[in-house]
Protein backbone atom coordinates (compact mmCIF):
# COMPACT_ATOMS: atom_id res chain seq x y z
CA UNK A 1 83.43 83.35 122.69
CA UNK A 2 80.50 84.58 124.24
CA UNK A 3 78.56 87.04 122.16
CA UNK A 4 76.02 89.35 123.75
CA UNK A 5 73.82 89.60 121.02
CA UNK A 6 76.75 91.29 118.68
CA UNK A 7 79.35 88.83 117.91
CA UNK A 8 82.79 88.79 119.04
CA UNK A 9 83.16 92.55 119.02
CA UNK A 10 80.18 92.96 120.98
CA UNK A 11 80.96 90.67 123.42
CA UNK A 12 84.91 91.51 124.16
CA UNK A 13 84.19 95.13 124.41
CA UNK A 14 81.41 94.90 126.48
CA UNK A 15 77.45 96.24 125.60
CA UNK A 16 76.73 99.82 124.11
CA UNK A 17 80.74 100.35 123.36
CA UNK A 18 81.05 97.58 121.25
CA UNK A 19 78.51 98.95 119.02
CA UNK A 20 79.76 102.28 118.83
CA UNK A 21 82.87 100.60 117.68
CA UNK A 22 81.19 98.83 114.99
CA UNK A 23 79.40 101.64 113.87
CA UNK A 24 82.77 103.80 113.46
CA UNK A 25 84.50 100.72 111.46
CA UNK A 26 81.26 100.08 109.21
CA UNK A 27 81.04 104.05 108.33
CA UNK A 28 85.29 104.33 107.47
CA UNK A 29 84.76 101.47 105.64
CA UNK A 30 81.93 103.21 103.57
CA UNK A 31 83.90 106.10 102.90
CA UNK A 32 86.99 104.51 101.82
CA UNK A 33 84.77 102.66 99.70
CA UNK A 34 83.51 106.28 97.79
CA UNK A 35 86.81 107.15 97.89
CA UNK A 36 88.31 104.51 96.03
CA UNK A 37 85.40 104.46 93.62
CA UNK A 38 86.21 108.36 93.01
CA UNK A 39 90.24 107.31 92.55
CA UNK A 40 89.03 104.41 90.08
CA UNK A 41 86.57 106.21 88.27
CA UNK A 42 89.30 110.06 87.32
């Protein structure tokens, strides 16, 4: 695989959209992450 500086994401998607992607997937991750915490914690 040939990563552009971003991994395997990065480099399939091509540049700037790759990292928007990322961004979007590290963010839903964080707020599942509160979320469950919140379920966990009632």
């Amino acid at each position: 695989m040939m990563g552009f500086g971003y991994g395997g994401y990065g480099g399939m998607m091509g540049g700037g959209f790759g990292v928007i992607i990322m961004t979007i997937v590290v963010i839903d991750l964080i707020l599942l992450g509160i979320w469950l915490y919140k379920q966990i914690n009632k």
